[in-house]
Protein backbone atom coordinates (compact mmCIF):
# COMPACT_ATOMS: atom_id res chain seq x y z
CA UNK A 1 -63.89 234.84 22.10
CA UNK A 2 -64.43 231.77 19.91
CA UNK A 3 -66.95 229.72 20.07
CA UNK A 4 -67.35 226.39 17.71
CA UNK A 5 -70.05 224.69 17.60
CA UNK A 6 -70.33 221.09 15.80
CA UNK A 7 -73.51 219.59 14.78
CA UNK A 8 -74.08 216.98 12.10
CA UNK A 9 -77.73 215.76 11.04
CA UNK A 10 -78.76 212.18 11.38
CA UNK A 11 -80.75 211.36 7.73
CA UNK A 12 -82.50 208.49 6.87
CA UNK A 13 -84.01 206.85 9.73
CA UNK A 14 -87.21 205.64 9.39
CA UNK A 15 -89.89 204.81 11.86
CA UNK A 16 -91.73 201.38 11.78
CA UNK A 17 -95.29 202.59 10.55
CA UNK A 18 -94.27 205.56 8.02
CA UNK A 19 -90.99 204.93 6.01
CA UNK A 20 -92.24 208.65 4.62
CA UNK A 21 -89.12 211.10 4.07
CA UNK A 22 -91.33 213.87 5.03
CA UNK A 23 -91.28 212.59 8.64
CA UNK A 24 -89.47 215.25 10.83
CA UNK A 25 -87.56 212.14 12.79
CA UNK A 26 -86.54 210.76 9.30
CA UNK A 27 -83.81 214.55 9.46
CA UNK A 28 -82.79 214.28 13.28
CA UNK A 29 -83.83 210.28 14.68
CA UNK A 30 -85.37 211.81 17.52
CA UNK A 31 -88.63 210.13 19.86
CA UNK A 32 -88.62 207.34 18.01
CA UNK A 33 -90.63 206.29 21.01
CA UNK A 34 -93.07 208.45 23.01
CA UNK A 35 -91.44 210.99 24.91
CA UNK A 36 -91.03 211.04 28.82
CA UNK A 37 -90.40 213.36 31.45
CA UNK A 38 -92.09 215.87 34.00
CA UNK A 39 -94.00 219.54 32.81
CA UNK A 40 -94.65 221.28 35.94
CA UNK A 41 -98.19 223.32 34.86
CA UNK A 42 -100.86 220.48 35.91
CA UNK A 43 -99.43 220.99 39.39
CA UNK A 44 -98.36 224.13 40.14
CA UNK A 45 -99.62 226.42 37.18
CA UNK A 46 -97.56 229.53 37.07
CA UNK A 47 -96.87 229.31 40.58
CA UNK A 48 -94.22 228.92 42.28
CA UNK A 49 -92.09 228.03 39.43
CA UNK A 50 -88.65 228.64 39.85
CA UNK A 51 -85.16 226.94 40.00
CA UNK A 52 -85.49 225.95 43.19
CA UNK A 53 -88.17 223.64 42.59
CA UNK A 54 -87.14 222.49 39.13
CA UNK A 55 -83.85 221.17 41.05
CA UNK A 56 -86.18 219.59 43.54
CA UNK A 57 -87.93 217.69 40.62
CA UNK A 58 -84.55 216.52 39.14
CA UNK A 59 -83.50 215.23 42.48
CA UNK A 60 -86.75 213.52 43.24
CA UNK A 61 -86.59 212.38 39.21
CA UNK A 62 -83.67 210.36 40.49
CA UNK A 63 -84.26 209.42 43.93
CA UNK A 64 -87.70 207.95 43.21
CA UNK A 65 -86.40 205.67 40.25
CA UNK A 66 -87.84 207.55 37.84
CA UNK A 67 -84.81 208.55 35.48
CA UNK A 68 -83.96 205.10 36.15
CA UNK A 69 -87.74 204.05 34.46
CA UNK A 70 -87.04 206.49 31.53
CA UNK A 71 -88.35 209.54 32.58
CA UNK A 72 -86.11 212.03 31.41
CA UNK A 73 -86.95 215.41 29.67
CA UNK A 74 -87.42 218.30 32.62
CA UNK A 75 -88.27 221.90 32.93
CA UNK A 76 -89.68 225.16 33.22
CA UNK A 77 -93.88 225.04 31.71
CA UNK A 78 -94.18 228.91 31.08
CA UNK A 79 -92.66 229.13 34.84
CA UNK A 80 -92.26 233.50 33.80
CA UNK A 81 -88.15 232.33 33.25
CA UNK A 82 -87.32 234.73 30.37
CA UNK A 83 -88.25 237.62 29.05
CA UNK A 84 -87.45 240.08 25.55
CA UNK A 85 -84.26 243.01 26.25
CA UNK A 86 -84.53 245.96 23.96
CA UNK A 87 -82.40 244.50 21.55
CA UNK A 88 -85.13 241.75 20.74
CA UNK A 89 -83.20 239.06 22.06
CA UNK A 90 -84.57 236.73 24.97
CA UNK A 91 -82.82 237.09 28.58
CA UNK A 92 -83.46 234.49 31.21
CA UNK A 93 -85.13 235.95 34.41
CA UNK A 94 -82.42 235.91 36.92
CA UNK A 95 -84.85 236.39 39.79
CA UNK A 96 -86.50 233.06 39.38
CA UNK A 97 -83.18 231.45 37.75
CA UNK A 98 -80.05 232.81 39.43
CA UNK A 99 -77.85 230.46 37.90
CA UNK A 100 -79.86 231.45 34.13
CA UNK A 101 -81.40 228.96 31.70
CA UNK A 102 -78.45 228.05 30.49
CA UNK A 103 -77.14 227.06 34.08
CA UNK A 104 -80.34 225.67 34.95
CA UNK A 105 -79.48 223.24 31.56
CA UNK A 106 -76.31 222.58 32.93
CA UNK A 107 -77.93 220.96 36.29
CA UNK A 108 -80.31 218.98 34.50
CA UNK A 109 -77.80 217.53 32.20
CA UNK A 110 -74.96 217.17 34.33
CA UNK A 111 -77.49 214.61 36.25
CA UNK A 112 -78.12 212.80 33.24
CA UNK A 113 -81.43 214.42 32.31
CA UNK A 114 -82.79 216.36 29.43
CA UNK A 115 -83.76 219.82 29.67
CA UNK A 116 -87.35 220.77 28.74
CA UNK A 117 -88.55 224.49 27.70
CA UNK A 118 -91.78 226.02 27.15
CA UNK A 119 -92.65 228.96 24.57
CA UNK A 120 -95.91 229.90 22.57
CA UNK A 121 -96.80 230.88 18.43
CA UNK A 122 -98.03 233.61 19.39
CA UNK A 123 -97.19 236.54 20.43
CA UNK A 124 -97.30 236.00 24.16
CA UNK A 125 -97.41 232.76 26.25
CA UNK A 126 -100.77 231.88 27.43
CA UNK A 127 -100.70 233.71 30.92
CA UNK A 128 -99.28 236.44 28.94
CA UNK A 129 -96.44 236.75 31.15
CA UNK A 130 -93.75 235.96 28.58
CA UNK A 131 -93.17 236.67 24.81
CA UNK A 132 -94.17 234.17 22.33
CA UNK A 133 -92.00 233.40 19.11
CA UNK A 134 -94.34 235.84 16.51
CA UNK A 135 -92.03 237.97 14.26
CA UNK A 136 -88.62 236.35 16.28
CA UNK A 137 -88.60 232.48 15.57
CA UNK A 138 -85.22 232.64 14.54
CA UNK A 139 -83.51 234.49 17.55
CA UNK A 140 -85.97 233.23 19.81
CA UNK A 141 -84.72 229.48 18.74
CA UNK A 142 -81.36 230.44 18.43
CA UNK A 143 -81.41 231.34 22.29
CA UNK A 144 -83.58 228.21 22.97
CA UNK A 145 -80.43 226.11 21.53
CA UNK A 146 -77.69 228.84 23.33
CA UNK A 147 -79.10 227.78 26.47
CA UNK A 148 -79.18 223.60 25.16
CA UNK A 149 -82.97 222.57 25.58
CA UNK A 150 -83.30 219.16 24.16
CA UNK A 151 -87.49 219.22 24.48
CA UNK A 152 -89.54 222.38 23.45
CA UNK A 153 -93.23 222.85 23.64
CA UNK A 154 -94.82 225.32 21.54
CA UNK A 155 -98.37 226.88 23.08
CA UNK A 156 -101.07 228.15 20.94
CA UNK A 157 -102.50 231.52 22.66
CA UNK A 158 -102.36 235.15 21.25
CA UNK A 159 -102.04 233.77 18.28
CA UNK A 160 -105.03 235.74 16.23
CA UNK A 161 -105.21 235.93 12.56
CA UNK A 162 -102.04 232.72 12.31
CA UNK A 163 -102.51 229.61 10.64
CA UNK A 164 -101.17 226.62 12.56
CA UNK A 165 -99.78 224.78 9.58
CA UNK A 166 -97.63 227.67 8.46
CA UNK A 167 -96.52 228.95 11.58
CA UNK A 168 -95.37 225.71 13.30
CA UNK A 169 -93.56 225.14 10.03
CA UNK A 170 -92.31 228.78 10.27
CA UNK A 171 -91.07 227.50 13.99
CA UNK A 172 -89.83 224.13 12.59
CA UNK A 173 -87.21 225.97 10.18
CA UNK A 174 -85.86 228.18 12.61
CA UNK A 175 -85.17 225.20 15.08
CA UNK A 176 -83.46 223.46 11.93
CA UNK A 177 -81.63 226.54 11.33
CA UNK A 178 -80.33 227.56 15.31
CA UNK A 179 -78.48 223.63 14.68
CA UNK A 180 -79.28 221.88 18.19
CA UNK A 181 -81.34 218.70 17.92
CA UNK A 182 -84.57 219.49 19.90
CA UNK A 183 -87.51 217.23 20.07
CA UNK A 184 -90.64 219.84 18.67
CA UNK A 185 -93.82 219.60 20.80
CA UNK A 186 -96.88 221.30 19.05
CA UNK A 187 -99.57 222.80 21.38
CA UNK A 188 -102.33 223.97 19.57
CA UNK A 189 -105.13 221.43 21.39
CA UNK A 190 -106.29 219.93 18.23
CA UNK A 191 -106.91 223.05 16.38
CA UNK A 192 -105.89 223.04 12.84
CA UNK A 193 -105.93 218.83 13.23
CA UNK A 194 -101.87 218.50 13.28
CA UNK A 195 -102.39 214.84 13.03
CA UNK A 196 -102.68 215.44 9.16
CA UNK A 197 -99.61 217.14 8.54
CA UNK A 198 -97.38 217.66 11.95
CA UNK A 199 -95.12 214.65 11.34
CA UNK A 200 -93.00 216.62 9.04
CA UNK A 201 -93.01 219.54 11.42
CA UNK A 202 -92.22 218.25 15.00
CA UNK A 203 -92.47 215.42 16.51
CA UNK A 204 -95.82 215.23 18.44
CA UNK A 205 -98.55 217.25 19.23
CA UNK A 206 -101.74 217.69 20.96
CA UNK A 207 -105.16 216.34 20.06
CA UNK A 208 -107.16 217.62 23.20
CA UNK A 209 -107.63 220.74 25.33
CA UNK A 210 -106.00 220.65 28.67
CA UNK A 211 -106.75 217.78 31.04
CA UNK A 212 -107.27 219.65 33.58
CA UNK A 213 -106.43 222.93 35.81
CA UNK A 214 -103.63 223.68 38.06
CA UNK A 215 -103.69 221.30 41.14
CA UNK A 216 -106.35 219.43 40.68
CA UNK A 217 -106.48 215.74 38.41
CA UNK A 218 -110.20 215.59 36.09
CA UNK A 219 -111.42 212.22 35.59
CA UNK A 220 -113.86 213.50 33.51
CA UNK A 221 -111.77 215.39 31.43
CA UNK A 222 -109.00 212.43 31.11
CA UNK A 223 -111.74 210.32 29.72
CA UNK A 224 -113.22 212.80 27.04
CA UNK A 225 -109.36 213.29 26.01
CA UNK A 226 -108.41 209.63 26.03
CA UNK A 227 -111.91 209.20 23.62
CA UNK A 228 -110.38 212.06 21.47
CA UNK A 229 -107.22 210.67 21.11
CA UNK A 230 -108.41 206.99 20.66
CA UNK A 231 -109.99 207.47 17.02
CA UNK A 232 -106.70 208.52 16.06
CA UNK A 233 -104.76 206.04 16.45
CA UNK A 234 -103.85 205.64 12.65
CA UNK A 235 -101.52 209.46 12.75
CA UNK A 236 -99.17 207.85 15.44
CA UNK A 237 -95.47 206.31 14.87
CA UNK A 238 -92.22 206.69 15.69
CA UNK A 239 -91.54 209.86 15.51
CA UNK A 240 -94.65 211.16 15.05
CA UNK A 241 -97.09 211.00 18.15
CA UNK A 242 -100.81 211.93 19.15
CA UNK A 243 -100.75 213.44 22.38
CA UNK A 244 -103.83 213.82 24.54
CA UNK A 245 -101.83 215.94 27.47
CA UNK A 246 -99.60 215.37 30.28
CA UNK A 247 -100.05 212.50 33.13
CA UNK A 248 -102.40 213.40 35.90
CA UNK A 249 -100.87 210.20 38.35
CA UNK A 250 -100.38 211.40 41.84
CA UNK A 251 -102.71 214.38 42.09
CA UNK A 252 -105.63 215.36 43.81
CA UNK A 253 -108.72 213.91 42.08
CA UNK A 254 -108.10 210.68 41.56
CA UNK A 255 -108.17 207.07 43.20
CA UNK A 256 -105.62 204.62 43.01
CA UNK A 257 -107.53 202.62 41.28
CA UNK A 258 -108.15 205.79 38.26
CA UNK A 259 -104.47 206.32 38.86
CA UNK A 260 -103.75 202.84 37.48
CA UNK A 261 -106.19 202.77 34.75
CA UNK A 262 -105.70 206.04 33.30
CA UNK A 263 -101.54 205.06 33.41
CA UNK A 264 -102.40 201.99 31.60
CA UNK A 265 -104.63 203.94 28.71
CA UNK A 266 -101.54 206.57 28.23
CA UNK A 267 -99.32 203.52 27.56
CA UNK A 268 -101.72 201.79 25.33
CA UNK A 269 -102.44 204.81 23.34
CA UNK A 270 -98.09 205.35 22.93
CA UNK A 271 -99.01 208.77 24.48
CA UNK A 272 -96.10 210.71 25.60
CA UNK A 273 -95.42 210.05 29.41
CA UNK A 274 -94.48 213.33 30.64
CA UNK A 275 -96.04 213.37 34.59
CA UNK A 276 -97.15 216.92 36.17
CA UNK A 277 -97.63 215.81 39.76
CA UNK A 278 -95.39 217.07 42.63
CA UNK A 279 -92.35 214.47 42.58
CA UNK A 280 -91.29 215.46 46.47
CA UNK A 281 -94.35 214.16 47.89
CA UNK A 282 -95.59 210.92 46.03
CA UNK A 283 -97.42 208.01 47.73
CA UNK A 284 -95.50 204.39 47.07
CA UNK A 285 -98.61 203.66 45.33
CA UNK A 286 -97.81 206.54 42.81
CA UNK A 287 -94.44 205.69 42.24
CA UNK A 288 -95.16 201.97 41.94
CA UNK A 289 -97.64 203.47 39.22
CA UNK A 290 -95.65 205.87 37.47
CA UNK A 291 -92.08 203.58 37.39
CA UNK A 292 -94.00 200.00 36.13
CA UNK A 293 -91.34 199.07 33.84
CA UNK A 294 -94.00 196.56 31.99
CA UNK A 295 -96.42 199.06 31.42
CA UNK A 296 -93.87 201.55 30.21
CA UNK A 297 -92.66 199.09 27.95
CA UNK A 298 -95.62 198.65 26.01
CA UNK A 299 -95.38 202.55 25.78
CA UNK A 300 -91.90 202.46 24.69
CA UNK A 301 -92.41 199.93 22.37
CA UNK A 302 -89.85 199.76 19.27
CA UNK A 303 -92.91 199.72 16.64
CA UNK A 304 -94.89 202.60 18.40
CA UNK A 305 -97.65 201.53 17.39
CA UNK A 306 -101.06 203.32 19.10
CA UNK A 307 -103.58 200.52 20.37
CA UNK A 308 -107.63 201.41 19.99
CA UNK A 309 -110.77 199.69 21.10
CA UNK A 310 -111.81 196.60 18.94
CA UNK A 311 -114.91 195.76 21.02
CA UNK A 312 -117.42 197.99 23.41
CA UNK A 313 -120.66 197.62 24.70
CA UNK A 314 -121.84 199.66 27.27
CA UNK A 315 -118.79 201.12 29.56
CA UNK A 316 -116.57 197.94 28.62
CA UNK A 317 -113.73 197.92 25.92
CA UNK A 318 -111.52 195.98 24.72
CA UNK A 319 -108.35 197.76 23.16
CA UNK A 320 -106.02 195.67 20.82
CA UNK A 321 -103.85 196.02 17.48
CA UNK A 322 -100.65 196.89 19.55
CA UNK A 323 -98.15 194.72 17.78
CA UNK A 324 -94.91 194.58 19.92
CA UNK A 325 -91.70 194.12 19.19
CA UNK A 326 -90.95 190.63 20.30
CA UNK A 327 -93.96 189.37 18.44
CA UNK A 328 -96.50 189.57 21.53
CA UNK A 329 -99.27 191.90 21.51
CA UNK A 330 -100.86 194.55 24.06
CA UNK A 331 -104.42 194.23 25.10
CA UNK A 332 -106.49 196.32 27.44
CA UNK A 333 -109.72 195.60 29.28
CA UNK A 334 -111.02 198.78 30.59
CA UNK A 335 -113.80 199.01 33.05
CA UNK A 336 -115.46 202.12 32.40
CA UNK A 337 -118.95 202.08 34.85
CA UNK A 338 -119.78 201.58 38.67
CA UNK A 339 -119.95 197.82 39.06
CA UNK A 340 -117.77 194.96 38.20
CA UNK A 341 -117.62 193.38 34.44
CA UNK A 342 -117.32 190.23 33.51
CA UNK A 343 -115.64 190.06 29.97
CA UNK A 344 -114.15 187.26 27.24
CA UNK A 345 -110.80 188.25 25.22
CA UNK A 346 -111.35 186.19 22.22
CA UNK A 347 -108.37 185.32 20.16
CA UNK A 348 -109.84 186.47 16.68
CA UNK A 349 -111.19 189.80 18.61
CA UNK A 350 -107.54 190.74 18.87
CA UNK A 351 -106.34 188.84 15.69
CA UNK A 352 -105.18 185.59 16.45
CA UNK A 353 -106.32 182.17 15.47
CA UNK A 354 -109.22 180.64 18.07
CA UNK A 355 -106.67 177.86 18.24
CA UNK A 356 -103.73 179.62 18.87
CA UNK A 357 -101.95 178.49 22.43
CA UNK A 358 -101.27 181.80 24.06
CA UNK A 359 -99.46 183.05 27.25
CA UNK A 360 -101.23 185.92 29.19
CA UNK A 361 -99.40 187.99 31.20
CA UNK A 362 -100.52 190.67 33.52
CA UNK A 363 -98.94 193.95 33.57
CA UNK A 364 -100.24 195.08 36.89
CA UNK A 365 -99.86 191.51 38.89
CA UNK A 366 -96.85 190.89 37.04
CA UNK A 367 -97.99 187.38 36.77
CA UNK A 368 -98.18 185.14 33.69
CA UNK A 369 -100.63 182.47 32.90
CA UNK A 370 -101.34 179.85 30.20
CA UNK A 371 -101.04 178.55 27.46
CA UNK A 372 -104.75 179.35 26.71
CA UNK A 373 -106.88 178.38 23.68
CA UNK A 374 -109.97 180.66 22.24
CA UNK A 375 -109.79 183.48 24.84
CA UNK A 376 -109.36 184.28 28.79
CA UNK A 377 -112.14 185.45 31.13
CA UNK A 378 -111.29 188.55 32.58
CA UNK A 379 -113.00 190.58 35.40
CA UNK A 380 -111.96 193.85 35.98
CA UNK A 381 -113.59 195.97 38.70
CA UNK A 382 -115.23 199.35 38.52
CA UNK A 383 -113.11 202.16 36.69
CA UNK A 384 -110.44 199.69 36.57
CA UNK A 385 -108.20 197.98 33.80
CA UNK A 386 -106.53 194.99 33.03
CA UNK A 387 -103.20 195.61 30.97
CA UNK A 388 -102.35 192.28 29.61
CA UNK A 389 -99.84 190.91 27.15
CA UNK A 390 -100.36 188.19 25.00
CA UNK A 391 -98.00 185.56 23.00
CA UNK A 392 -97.12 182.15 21.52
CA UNK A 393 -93.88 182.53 24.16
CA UNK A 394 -93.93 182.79 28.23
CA UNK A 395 -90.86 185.00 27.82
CA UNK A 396 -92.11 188.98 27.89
CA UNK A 397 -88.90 191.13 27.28
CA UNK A 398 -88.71 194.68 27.83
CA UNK A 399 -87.83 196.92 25.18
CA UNK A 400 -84.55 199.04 25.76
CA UNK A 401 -84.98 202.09 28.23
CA UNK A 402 -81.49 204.56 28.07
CA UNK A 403 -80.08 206.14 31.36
CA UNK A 404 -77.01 207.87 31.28
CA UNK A 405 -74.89 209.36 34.37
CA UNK A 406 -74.47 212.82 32.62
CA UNK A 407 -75.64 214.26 29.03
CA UNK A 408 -72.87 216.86 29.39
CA UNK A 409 -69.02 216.98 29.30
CA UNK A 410 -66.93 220.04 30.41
CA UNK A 411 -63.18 220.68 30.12
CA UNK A 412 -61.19 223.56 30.87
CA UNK A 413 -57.43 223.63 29.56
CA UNK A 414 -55.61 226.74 31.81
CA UNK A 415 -53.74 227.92 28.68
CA UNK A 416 -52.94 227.14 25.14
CA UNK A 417 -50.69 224.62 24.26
CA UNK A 418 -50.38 220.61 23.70
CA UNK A 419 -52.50 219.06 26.18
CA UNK A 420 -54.71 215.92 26.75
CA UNK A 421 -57.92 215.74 28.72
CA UNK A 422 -60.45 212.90 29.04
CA UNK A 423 -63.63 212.41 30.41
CA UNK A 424 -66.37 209.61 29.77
CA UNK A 425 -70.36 209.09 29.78
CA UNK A 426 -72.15 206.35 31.08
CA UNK A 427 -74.85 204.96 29.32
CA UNK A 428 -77.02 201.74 29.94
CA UNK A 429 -80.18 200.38 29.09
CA UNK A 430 -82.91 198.90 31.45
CA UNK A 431 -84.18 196.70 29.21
CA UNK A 432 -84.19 192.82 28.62
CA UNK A 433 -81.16 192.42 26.01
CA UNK A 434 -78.24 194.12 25.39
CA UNK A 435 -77.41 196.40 23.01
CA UNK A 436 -74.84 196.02 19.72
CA UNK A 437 -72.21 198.78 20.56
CA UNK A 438 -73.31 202.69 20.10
CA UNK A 439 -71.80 204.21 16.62
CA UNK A 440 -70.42 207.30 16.89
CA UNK A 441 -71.79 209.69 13.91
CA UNK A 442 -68.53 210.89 11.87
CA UNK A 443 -68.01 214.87 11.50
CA UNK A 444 -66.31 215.41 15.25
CA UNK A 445 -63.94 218.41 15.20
CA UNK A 446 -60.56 217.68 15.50
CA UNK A 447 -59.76 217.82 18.57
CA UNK A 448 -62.32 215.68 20.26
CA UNK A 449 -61.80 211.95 19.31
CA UNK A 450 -64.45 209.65 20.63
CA UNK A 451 -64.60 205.71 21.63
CA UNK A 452 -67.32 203.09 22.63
CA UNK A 453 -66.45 200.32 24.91
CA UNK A 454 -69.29 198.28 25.94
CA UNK A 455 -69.71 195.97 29.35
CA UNK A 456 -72.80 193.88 29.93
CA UNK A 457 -75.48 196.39 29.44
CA UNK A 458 -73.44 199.03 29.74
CA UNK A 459 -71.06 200.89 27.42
CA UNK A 460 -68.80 204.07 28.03
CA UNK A 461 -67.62 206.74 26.05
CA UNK A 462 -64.27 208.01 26.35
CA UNK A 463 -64.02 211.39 24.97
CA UNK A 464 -60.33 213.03 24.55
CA UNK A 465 -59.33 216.07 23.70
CA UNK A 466 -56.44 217.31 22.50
CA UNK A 467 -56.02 221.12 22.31
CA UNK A 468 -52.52 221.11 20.26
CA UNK A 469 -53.30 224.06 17.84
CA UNK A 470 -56.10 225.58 19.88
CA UNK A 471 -56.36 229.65 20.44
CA UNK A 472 -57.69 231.03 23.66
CA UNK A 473 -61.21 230.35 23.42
CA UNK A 474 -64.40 228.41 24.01
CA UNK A 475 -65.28 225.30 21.95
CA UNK A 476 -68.66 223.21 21.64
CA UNK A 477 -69.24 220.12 20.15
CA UNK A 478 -72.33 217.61 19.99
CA UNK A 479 -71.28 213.86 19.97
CA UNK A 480 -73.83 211.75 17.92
CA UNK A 481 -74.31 208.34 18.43
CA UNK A 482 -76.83 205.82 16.91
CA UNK A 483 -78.17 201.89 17.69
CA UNK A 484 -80.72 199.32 16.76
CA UNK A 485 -82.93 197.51 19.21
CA UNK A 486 -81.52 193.86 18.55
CA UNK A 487 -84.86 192.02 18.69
CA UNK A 488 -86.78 194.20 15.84
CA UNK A 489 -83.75 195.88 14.25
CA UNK A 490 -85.31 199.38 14.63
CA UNK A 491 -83.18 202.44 14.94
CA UNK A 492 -83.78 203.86 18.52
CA UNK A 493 -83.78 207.49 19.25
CA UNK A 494 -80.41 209.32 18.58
CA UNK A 495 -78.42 209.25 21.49
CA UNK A 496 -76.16 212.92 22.17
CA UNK A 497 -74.77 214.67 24.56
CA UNK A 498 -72.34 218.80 24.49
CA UNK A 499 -69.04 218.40 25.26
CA UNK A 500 -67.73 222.04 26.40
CA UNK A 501 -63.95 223.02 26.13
CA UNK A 502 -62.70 225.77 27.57
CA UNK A 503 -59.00 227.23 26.40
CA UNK A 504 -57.71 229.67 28.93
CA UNK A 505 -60.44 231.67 30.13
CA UNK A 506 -62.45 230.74 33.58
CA UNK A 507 -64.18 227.58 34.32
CA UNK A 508 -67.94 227.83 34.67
CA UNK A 509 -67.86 230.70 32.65
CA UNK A 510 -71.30 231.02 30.14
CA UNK A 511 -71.36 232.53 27.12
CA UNK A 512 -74.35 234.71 28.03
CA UNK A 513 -76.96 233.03 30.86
C-alpha cells in the first residue's frame, strides 16, 4: 500500500509585535490570532465524553452560528479516546469512538471544522486514564498527525522529576518531525513561566490553574486568572499567546451580566476563545454572547496585541493600549464591586491627544457616538463592563474571520489508469473587506494541480487530479495557501486543508483508525 504524504513549511512570517525568528509561527504561520473553538472538560469532565457528543458539538458549532463567528478547533479534552497496544503505538478506543480518531477527524473536517486533541508530558494524562507522551513523543505525534489533529493541548500531570522547558521542546520537535501543521497548546498552568520562552515552542500556553471544575463556572476563580494573566500582557503576539483557560459563558455559576463581562475581558486580553459550555442547550443570551462579531473582533485583531489596565482605583479599571488594525483602539471599563460606577475615559489615559475628536462605539449596544473631545462619561453597573472602541473615523471594520464548507477533500479513482477528478473548497471571510486572492504554496505533488478563483468575499479552490502514472495505492497531500489582511498588510494564519486519493482500493477505507 502506498501512502504519500506532501507537506511543505511556511518560513518567514512574522507576527506584528515580535519579528523574532525564534517564534514557532515564524516555521508554520499558524494562530496568528488567538485561537477559537470548544474543549469539552469545563463541562463535562471525563464524563460522558464520547463521539456521540463530540458530533453533537459540531452540529450545534454550526447550527448556533458559531463556526460562522470563528469558532472552529473541536474535540476530545482527555475524553479516555486512546490508549498504548503492546507494540507502543497509540490505538483509538473504539468503544467511545466507533468510527476511530481518525474518522472522528474526518467528521469534523468534512464540516469545515478543525479537529482538536488532548495529551499530557507526562507519563499519564491527568485523570490517569490515558498515556502521556514520556519516552514516546515521536510515535505518539506521529499518530496524533495519522489521525490529522490540527489543535493539540499538552497537560502537565505525572510529570515528576521533568523540566517544562526541555520537555515541551522535546514535544515541539517531534510534532515538527511527524510533518502535519498542528497549532501546540502548552498546559503546564504557569509552572516553569512559558511566557519567557514558549513562543519558540508552541504557540500558546497557560498562565493560570484551571478556572474552574467540571460543571460548574467560578467567578472567583475567572477573576484571580484574568489578574494573572493581565500583568502579562507584554509575552503576547501573533503567534505567541498568554492563555488564562477556556471560556466559562453559558454555565452554571454565572449571571448574564458576568457572562458578558468576563467575554469582554477574554477578548481584551487576545485570550484564546475556546468555550467549554454544553453547545445543545444554550440560552439566546449565551449565544448572543459567545457569537458578538465586534467583540470577537477586537480578539481577532490582526496586531494581537493584549490590552491591560491603565487606571484602577478601588474595583474600577480602565484597560487600554489595544492598538487595532484600522487605526482605532480597544478600551474596557470594568465594574468590578456591588454598586454602580461612575467613571471618565480621558483621551491621554488611553494615549490620545485631550483634543483629539473621537468616535465611541459600543461593542455591546452596537451603537456609536461622537465625535467627543477630552473623554466620555461612562457608567457601568455592578460586575459589568463597557467594551468600547475608539477612533478619529465613525467607520469600525471587522477584521477577517475564515469559514470554509469542508477542510477535507476525498477522491477515489476505481482503478489505475488516465483519469480526471475534481472537487473544490469553499472559503469566505466574515469580515468587513475582502480579501486579495489566496496563494497557493508551491511543492504540490504532481498529480494534484490547484486554482483560486475569488467572488465577492468568497473564493474557491478547484483541486484536480490526475492519476495518469499512478500505482494502486493511497495518496495524501496538504494544500497550503497564504493571504494578507488588506487594511494592515499582516499575514493571516495559514490556511490548509488534506486532500485524500484513493487508487483502486475501497472508498472510506483508513489507513489504521
Amino acid at each position: 500500500m502506498l501512502l504519500a504524504t506532501i507537506f511543505f513549511i511556511l518560513a518567514g512570517v512574522a507576527g506584528a509585535q515580535d519579528q523574532s525568528p525564534k517564534l514557532r509561527a515564524n516555521v508554520d504561520g499558524l494562530a496568528l490570532t488567538p485561537p477559537m473553538g470548544w474543549y469539552p472538560w469545563n463541562e463535562f469532565g471525563q464524563e460522558p465524553q464520547n463521539e456521540k457528543l463530540i458530533e453533537e458539538i459540531v452540529d450545534a458549532l454550526i447550527s448556533t452560528g458559531m463556526k460562522d463567528a470563528g469558532y472552529v478547533y473541536v474535540g476530545p479534552d482527555e475524553g479516555i479516546c486512546f490508549s498504548r497496544g503492546s507494540d507502543g503505538k497509540l490505538k483509538s478506543n473504539l468503544e467511545r469512538y466507533p468510527s476511530g480518531l481518525h474518522g472522528l477527524g474526518d467528521y469534523i473536517h468534512q464540516r469545515g471544522l478543525k479537529y482538536a486533541l488532548y495529551t499530557d508530558a507526562g507519563t499519564n494524562t491527568c485523570s490517569t486514564a490515558m498515556p502521556g507522551l514520556k519516552g514516546h513523543e515521536l510515535e505518539d505525534m506521529a499518530a496524533f498527525a495519522r489521525w490529522r489533529a490540527d489543535y493539540v493541548k499538552v497537560d502537565w500531570c505525572n510529570t515528576k522529576g521533568q523540566d517544562p522547558a526541555q520537555a515541551y521542546a522535546k514535544i515541539r520537535d517531534a510534532q515538527l518531525a511527524a510533518g502535519r501543521p498542528i497549532v501546540f497548546s502548552l498546559c503546564s498552568w504557569g509552572e516553569g513561566k512559558p511566557w519567557k520562552w514558549a513562543a519558540s515552542v508552541g504557540h500558546l500556553w497557560r498562565t493560570t490553574g484551571d478556572i474552574c471544575a467540571p460543571g460548574k463556572a467560578s467567578w472567583e476563580t475567572a477573576m484571580k486568572n484574568t489578574a494573572a494573566n493581565e500583568k502579562l500582557y507584554a509575552a503576547a503576539g501573533p503567534g505567541h499567546w498568554n492563555d488564562p483557560d477556556m471560556l466559562i459563558n453559558g454555565m452554571d455559576g454565572l449571571s448574564a451580566v458576568q457572562n458578558r463581562s468576563f467575554f469582554s475581558l477574554w477578548c481584551m486580553m487576545a485570550a484564546p476563545l475556546m468555550a467549554g459550555n454544553d453547545l445543545r442547550k444554550m440560552t439566546a443570551s449565551t449565544i448572543e454572547t459567545l457569537t458578538n462579531r465586534e467583540a470577537i473582533g477586537i480578539d481577532q485583531d490582526p496586531l494581537g496585541i493584549q490590552g491591560h489596565i491603565v487606571w484602577n482605583e478601588g474595583q474600577a479599571e480602565i484597560w487600554a493600549g489595544k492598538k487595532l488594525f484600522d487605526g482605532s483602539q480597544a478600551v474596557l471599563v470594568f465594574n468590578a464591586g456591588s454598586t454602580p460606577a461612575e467613571l471618565h475615559v480621558a483621551w491621554p489615559d488611553i494615549g490620545d491627544a485631550e483634543s483629539a475628536a473621537l468616535y465611541v462605539r459600543n461593542l455591546w449596544t452596537h451603537r456609536t457616538t461622537g465625535p467627543h473631545r477630552g473623554g466620555i462619561a461612562v457608567r457601568v453597573a455592578p460586575n459589568d463592563v463597557a467594551l468600547l472602541r475608539i477612533s478619529k473615523s465613525n467607520a469600525f471594520p471587522l477584521p477577517p474571520v475564515i469559514v470554509a464548507d469542508s477542510y477535507w477533500l476525498s477522491f477515489h479513482a476505481p482503478h489505475p489508469g488516465k483519469q480526471k477528478l475534481t472537487g473544490t473548497i469553499m472559503v469566505k471571510t466574515t469580515g468587513s473587506s475582502e480579501l486579495p486572492l489566496w496563494k497557493v504554496r508551491l511543492g504540490l505533488p504532481a498529480w494534484l494541480s490547484v486554482s483560486v478563483s475569488k467572488h465577492g468575499k468568497q473564493q474557491t479552490f478547484t483541486n484536480t487530479v490526475r492519476t495518469a502514472g499512478l500505482a494502486n495505492g493511497r495518496y495524501h497531500a496538504i494544500v497550503r495557501a497564504g493571504n494578507v489582511e488588506p487594511l494592515s498588510h499582516l499575514p493571516m494564519s495559514a490556511l490548509y486543508y488534506d486532500v485524500d486519493l484513493d487508487v483502486g482500493g475501497t472508498e472510506g477505507d483508513h489507513n489504521g483508525k
